[in-house]
N, C-alpha and C. Protein backbone atom coordinates (compact mmCIF):
# COMPACT_ATOMS: atom_id res chain seq x y z
N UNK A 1 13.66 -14.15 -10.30
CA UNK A 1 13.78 -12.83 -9.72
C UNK A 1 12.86 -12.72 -8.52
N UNK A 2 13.47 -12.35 -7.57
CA UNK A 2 12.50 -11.98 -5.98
C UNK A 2 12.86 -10.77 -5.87
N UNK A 3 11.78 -9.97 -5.38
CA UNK A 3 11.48 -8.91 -5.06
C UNK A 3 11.32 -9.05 -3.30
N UNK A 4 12.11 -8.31 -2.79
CA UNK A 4 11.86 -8.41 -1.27
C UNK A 4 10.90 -6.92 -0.62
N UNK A 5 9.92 -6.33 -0.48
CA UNK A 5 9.56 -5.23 -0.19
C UNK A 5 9.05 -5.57 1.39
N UNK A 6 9.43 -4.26 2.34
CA UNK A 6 9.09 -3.95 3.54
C UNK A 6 8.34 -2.61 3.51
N UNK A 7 7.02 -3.47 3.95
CA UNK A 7 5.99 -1.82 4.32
C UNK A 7 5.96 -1.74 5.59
N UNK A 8 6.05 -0.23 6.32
CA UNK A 8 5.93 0.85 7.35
C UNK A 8 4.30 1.58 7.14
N UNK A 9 3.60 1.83 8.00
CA UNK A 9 2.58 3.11 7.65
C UNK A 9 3.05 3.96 8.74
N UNK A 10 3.17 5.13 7.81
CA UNK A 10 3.59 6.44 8.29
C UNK A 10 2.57 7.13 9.42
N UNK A 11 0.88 6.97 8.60
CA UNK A 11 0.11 7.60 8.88
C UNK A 11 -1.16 7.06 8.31
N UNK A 12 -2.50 7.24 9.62
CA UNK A 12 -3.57 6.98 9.01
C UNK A 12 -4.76 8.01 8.95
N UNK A 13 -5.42 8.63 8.14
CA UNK A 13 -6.26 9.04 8.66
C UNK A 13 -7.35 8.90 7.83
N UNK A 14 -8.60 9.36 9.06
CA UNK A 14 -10.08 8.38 8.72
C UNK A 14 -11.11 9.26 8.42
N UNK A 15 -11.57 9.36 7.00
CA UNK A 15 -12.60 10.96 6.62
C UNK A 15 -13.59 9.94 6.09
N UNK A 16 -14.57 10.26 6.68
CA UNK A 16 -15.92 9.48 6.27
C UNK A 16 -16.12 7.82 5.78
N UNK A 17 -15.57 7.45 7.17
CA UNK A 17 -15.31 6.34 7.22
C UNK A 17 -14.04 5.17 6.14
N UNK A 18 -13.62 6.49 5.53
CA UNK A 18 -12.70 5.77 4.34
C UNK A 18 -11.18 5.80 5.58
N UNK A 19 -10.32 5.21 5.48
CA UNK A 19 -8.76 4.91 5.84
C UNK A 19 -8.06 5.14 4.65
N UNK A 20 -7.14 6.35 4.85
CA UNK A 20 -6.04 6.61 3.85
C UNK A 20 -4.55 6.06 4.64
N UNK A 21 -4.20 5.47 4.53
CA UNK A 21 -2.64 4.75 4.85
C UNK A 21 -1.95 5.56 4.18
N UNK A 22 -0.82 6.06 4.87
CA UNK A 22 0.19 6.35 4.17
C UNK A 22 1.40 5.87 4.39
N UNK A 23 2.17 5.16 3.57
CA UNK A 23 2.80 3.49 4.02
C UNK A 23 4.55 3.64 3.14
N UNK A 24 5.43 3.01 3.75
CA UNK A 24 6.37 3.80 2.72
C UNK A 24 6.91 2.55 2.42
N UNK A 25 7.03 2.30 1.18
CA UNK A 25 7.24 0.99 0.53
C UNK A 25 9.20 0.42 0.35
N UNK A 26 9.56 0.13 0.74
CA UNK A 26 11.08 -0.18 1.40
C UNK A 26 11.34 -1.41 0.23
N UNK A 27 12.05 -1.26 -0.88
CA UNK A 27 13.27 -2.49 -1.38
C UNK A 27 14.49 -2.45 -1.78
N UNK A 28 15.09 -3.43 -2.54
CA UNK A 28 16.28 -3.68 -2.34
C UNK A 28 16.82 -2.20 -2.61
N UNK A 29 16.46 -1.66 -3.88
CA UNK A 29 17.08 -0.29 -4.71
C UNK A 29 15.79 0.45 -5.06
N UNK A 30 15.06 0.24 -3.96
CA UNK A 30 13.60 1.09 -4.22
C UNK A 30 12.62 1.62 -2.96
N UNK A 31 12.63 3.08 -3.21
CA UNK A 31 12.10 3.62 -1.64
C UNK A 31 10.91 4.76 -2.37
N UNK A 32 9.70 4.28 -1.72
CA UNK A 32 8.56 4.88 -1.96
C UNK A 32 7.88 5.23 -1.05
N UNK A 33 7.02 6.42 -0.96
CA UNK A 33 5.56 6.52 0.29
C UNK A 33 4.36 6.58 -1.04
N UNK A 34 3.51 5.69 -0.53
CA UNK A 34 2.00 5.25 -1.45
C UNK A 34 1.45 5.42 -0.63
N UNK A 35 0.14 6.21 -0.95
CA UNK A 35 -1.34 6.22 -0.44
C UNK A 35 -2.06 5.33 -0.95
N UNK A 36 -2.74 4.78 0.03
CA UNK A 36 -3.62 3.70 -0.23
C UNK A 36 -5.18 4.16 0.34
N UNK A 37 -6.11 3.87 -0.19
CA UNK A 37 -7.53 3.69 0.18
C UNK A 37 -8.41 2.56 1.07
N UNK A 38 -8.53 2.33 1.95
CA UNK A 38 -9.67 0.95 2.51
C UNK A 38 -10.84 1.45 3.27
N UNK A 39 -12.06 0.99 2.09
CA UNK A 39 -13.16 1.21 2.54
C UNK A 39 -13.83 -0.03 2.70
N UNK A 40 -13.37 -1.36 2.86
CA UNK A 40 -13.73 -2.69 2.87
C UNK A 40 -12.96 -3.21 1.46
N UNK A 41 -11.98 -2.73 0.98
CA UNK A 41 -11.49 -3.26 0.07
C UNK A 41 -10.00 -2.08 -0.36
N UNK A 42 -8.93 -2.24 -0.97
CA UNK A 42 -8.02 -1.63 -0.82
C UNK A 42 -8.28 -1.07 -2.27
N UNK A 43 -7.71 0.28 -2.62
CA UNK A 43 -8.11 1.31 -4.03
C UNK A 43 -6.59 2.32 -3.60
N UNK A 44 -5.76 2.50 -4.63
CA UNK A 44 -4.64 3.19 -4.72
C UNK A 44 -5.34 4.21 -5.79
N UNK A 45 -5.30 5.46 -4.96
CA UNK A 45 -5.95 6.56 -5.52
C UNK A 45 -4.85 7.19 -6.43
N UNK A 46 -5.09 7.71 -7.78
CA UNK A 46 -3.71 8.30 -8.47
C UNK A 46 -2.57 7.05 -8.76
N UNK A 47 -3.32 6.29 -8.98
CA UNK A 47 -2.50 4.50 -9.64
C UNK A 47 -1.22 5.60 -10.16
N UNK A 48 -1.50 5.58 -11.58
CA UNK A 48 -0.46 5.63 -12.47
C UNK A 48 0.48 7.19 -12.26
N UNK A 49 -0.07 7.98 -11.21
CA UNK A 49 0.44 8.90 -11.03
C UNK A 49 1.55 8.82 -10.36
N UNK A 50 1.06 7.60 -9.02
CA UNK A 50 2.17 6.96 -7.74
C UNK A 50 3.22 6.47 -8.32
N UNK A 51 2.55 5.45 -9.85
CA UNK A 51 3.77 4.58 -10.20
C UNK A 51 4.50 4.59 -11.39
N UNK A 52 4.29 5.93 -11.71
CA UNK A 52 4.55 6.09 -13.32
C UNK A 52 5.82 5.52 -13.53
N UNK A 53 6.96 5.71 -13.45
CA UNK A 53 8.20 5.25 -13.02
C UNK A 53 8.66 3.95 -13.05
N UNK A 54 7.57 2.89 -12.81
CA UNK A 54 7.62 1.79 -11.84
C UNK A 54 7.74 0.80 -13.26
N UNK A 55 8.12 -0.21 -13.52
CA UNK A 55 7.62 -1.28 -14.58
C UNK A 55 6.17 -2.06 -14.19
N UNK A 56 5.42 -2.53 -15.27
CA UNK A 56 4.24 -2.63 -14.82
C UNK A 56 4.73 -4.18 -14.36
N UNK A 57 5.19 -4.88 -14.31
CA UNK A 57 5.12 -6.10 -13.77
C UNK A 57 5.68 -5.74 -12.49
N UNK A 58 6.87 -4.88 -12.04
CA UNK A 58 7.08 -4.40 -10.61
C UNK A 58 6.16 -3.49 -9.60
N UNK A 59 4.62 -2.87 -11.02
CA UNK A 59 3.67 -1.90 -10.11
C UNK A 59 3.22 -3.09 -9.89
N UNK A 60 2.49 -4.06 -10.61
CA UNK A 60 1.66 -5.23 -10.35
C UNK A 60 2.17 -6.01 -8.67
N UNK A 61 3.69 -6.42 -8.74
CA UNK A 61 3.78 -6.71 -7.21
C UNK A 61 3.56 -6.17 -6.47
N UNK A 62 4.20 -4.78 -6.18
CA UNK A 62 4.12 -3.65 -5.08
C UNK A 62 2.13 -3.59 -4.91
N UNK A 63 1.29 -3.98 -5.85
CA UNK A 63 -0.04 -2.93 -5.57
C UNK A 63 -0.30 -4.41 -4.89
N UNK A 64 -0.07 -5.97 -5.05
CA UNK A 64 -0.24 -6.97 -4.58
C UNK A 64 0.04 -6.76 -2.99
N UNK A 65 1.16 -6.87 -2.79
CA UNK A 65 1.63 -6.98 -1.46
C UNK A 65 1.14 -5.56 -0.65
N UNK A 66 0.93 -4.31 -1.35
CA UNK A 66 0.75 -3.33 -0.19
C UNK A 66 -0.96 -3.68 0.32
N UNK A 67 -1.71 -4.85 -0.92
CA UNK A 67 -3.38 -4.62 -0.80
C UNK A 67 -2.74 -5.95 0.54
N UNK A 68 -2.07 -6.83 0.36
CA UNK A 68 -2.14 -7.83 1.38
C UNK A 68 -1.45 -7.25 2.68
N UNK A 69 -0.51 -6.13 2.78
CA UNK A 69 -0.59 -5.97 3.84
C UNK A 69 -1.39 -4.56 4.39
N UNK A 70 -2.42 -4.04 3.75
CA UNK A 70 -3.52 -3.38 4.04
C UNK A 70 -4.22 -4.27 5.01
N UNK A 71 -4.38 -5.77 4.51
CA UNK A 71 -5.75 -6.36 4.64
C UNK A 71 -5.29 -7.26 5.88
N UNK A 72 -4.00 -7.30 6.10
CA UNK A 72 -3.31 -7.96 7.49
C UNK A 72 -3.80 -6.79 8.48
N UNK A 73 -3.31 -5.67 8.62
CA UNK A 73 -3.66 -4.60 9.52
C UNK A 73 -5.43 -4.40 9.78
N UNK A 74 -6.28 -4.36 8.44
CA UNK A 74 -7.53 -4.28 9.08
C UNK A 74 -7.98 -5.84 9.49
N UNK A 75 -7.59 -6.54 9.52
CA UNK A 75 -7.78 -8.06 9.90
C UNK A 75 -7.45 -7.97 11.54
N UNK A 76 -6.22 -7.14 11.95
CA UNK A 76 -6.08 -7.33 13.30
C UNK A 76 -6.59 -6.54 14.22
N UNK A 77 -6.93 -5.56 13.36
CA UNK A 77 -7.97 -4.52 14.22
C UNK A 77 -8.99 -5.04 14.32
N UNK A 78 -9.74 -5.25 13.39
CA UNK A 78 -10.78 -6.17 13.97
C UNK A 78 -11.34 -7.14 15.24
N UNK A 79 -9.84 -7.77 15.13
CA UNK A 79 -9.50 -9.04 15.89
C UNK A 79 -9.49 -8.39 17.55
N UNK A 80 -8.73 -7.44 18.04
CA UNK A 80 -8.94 -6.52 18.56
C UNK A 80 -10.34 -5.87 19.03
């Protein structure tokens, strides 16, 4: 089984140095917007609230891939 997901961020904004992403999670038969947290490390605020719905082996990918492509975006800002 492959899971194909495409993340977008909608929106960022920056309150005391924290980054809230707001990112809308795109798959085959699955369309989500997740808030995410990065304060030097990625934290999905309201976990089980975002994903109640979700199977935990399908929250487990989605929280994988949205922390790796959190950590692509602050990687290129940086770089920048």
């Amino acid at each position: 089984m492959r899971i194909q997901l495409d993340f977008k961020v909608l929106n960022v904004i920056v309150e005391n140095g924290i980054k809230s992403y707001i990112v809308q999670c795109l798959g085959e038969n699955f369309r989500r917007v997740i808030k995410a947290q990065y304060d030097g490390s990625v934290y999905i605020p309201d976990y089980h609230q975002q994903f109640w719905d979700i199977p935990s082996l399908n929250r487990t990918f989605i929280d994988i891939e949205l922390a790796n492509f959190t950590m692509k975006i602050e990687k290129r800002e940086k770089i920048q």
